[in-house]
N, C-alpha and C. Protein backbone atom coordinates (compact mmCIF):
# COMPACT_ATOMS: atom_id res chain seq x y z
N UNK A 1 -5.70 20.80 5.04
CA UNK A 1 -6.27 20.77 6.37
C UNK A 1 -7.03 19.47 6.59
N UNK A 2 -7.86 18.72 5.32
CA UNK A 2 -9.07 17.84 5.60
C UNK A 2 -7.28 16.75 6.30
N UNK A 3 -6.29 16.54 5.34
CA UNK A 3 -5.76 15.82 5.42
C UNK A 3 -4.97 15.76 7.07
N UNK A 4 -4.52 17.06 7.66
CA UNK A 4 -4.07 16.30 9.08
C UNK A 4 -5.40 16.48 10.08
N UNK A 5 -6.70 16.53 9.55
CA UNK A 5 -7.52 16.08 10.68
C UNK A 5 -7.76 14.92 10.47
N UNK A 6 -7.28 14.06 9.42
CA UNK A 6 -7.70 12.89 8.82
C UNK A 6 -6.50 12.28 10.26
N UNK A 7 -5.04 12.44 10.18
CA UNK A 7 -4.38 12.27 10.35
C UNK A 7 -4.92 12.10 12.03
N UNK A 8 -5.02 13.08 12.26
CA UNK A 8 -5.15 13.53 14.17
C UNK A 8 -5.89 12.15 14.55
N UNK A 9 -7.09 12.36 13.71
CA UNK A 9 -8.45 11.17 14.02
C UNK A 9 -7.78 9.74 14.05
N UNK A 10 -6.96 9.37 13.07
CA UNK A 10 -6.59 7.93 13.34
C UNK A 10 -5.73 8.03 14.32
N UNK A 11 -4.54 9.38 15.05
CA UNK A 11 -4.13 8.89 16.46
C UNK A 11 -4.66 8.58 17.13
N UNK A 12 -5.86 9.93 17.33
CA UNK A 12 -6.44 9.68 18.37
C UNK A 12 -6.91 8.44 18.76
N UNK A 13 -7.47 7.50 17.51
CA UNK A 13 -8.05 6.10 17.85
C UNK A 13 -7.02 5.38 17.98
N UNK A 14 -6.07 5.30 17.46
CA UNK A 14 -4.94 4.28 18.11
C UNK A 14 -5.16 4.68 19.77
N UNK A 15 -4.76 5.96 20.09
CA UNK A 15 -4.78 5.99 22.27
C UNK A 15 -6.13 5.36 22.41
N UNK A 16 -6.52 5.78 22.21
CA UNK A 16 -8.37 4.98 22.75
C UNK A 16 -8.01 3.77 22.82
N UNK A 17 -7.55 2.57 21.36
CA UNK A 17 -7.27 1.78 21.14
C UNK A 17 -6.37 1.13 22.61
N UNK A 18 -5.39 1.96 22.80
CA UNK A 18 -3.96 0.97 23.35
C UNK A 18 -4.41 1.73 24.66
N UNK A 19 -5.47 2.38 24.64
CA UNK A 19 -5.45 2.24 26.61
C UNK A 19 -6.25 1.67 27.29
N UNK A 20 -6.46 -0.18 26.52
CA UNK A 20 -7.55 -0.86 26.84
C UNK A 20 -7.03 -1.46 28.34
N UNK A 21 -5.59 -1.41 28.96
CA UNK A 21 -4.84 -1.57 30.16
C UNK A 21 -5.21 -0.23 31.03
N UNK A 22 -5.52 -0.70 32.20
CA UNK A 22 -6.34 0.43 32.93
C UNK A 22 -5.37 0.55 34.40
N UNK A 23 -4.98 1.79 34.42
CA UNK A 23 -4.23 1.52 35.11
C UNK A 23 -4.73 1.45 36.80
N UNK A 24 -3.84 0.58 37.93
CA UNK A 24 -4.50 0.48 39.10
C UNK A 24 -4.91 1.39 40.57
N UNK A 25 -3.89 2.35 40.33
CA UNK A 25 -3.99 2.99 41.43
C UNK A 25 -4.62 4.46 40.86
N UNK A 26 -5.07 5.42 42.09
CA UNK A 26 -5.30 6.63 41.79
C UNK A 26 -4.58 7.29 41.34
N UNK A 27 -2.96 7.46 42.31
CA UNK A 27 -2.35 8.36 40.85
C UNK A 27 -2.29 8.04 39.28
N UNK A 28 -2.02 6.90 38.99
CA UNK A 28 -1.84 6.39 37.80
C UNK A 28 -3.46 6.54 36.90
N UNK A 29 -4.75 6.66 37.73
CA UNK A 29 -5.87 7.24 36.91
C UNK A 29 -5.25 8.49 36.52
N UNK A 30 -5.50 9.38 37.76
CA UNK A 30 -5.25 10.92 37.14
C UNK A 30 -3.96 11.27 36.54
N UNK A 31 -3.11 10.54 36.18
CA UNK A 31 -1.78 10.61 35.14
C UNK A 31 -2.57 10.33 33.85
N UNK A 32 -3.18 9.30 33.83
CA UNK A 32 -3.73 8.71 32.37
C UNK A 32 -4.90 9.80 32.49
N UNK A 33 -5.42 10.26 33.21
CA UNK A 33 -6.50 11.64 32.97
C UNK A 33 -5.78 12.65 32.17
N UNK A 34 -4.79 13.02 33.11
CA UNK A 34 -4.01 14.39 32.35
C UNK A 34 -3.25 13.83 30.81
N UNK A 35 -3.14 12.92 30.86
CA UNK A 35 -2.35 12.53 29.59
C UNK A 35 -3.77 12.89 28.14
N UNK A 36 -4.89 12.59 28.85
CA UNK A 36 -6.02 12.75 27.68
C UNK A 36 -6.16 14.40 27.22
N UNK A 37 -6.46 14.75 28.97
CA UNK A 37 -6.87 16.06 28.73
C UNK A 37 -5.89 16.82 27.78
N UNK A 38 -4.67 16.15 28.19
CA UNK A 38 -3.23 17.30 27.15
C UNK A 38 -3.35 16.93 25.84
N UNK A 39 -4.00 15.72 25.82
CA UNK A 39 -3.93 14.95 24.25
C UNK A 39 -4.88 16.09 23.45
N UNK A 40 -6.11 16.03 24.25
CA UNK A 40 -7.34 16.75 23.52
C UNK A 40 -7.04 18.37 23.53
N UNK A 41 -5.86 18.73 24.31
CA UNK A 41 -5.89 20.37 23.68
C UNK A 41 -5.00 20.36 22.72
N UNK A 42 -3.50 19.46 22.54
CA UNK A 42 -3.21 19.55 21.89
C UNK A 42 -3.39 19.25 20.91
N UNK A 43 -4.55 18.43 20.27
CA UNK A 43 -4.88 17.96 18.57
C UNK A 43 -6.31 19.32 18.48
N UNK A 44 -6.58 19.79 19.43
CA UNK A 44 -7.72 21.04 19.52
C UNK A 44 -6.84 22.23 18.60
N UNK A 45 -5.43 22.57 19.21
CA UNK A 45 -4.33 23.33 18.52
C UNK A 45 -4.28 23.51 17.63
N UNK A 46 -3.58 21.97 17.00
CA UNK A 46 -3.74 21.78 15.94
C UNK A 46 -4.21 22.05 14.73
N UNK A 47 -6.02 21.92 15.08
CA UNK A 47 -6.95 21.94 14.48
C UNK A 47 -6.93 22.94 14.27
N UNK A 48 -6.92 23.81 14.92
CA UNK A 48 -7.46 25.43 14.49
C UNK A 48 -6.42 26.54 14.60
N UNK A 49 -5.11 25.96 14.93
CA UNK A 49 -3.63 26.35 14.22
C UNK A 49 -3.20 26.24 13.37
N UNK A 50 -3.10 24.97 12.75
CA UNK A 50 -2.20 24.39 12.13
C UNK A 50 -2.74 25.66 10.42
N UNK A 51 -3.23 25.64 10.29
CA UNK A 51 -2.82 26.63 9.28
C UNK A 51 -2.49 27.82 9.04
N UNK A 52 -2.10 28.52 10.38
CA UNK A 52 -1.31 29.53 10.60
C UNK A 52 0.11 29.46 10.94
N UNK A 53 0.48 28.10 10.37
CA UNK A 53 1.94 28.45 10.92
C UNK A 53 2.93 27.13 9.54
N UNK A 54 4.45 27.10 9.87
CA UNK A 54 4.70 26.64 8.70
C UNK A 54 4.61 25.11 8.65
N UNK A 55 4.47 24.52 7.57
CA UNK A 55 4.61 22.70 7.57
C UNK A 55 5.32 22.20 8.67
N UNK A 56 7.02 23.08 8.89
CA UNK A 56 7.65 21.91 9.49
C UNK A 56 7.33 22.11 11.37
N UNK A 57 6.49 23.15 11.24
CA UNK A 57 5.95 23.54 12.67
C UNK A 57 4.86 22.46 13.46
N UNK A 58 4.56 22.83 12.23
CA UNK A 58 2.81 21.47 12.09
C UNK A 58 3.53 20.14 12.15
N UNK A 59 4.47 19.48 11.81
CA UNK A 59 4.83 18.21 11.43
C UNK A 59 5.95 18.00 12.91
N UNK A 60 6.62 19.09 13.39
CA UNK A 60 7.28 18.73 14.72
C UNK A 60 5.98 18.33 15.53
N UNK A 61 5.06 19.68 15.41
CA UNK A 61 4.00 19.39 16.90
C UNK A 61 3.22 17.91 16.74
N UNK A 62 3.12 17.56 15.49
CA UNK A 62 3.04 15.86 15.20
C UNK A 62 3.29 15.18 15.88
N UNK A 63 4.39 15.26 15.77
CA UNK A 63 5.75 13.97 15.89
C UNK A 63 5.98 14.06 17.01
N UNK A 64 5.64 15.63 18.31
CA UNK A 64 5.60 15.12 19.56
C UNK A 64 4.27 14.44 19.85
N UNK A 65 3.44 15.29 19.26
CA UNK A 65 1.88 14.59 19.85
C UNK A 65 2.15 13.04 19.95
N UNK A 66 2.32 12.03 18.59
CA UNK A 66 2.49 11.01 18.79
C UNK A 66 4.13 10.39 19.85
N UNK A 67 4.78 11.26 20.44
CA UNK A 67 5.90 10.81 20.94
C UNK A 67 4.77 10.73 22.11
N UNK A 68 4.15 11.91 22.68
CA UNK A 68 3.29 11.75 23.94
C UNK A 68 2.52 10.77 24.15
N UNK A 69 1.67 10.33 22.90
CA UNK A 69 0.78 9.54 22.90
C UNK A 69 1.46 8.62 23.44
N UNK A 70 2.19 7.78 22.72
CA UNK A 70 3.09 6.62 22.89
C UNK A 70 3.80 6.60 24.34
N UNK A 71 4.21 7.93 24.76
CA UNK A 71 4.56 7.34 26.74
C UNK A 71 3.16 7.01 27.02
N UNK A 72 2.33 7.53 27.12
CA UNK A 72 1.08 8.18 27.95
C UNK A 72 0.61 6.65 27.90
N UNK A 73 0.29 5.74 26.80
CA UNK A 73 0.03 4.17 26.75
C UNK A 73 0.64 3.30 27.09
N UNK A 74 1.99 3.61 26.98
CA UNK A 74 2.99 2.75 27.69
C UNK A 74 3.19 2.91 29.04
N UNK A 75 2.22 3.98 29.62
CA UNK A 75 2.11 3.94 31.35
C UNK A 75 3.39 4.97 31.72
N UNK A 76 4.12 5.42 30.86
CA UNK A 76 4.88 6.48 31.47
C UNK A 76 4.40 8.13 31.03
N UNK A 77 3.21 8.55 32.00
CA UNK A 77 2.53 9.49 32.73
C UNK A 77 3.04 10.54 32.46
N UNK A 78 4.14 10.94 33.46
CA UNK A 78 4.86 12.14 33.51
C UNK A 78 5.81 12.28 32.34
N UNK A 79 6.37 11.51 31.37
CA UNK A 79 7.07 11.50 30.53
C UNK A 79 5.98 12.40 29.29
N UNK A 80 4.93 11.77 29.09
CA UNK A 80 4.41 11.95 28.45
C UNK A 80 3.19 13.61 28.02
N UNK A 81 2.96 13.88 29.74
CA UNK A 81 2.67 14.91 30.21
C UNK A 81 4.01 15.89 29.81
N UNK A 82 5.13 15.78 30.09
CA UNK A 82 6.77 16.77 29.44
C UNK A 82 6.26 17.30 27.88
N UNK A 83 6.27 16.15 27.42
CA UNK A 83 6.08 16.28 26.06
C UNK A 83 5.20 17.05 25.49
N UNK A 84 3.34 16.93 26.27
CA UNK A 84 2.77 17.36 25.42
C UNK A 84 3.03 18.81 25.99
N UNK A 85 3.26 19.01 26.98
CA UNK A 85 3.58 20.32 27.34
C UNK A 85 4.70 21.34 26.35
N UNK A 86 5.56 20.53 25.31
CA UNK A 86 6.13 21.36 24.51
C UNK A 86 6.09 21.82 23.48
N UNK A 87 4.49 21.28 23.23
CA UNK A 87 3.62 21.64 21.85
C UNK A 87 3.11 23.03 21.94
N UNK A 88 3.66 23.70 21.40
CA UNK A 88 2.82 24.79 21.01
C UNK A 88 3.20 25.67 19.54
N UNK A 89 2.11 25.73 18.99
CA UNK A 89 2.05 26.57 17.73
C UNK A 89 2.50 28.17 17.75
N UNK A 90 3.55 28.86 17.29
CA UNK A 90 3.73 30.30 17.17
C UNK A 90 3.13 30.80 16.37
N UNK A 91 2.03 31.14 15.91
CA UNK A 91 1.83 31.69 14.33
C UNK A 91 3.06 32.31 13.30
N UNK A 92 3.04 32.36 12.23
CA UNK A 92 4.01 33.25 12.13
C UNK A 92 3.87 34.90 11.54
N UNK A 93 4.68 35.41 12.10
CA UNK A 93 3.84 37.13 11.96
C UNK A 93 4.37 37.46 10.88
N UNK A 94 3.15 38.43 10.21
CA UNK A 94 4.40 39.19 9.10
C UNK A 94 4.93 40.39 9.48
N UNK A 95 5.49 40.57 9.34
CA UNK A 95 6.49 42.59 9.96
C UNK A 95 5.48 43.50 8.44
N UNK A 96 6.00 44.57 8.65
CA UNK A 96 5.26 45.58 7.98
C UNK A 96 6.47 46.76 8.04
N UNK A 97 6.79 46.89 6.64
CA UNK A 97 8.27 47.19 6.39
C UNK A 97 8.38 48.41 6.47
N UNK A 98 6.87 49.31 6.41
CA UNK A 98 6.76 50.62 6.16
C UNK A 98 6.56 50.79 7.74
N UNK A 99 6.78 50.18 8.51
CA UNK A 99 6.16 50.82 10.06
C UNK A 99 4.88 51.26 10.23
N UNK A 100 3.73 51.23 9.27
CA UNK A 100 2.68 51.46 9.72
C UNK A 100 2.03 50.40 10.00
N UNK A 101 0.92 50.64 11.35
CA UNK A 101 -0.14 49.29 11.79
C UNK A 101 -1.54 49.16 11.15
């Protein structure tokens, strides 16, 4: 766990980092708004998911987080907003073979 919050923390500072380009108009604020806000629930997820579910679950929702990150700095907004929107953690359940709850 210490290790992908280690992980989350240096994305996160890379976006901080690469969104020193500000963008000009109002929509393009509140695109780069929503791009944060989605950033910060989805590494929030993460955090307090990621060990309920399996490695390669944890390591996709990664690999979009940083696919999002990467539109969201490069100024493509809505691309990036898609993406983080397809993060989500399932836990995984166990069944209970005897049928009792």
């Amino acid at each position: 766990m210490r290790q992908l919050q280690l992980v989350l923390v240096a994305l996160s500072a890379g976006m901080i980092a690469g969104s020193a380009v500000w963008a000009q108009t109002d929509a393009e604020r509140q695109m780069r708004r929503a791009c944060a806000a989605y950033d910060l629930h989805a590494t929030t997820i993460l955090e307090e998911d990621g060990l309920k579910v399996t490695g390669s679950v944890v390591a996709d929702a990664v690999e979009a987080l940083v696919r999002a990150r990467s539109a969201c700095m490069a100024g493509r907004y809505p691309e990036g907003v898609a993406i983080y929107d397809t993060i989500a953690l399932v836990p995984v359940r166990t069944t209970n073979v005897s049928g009792s709850r």
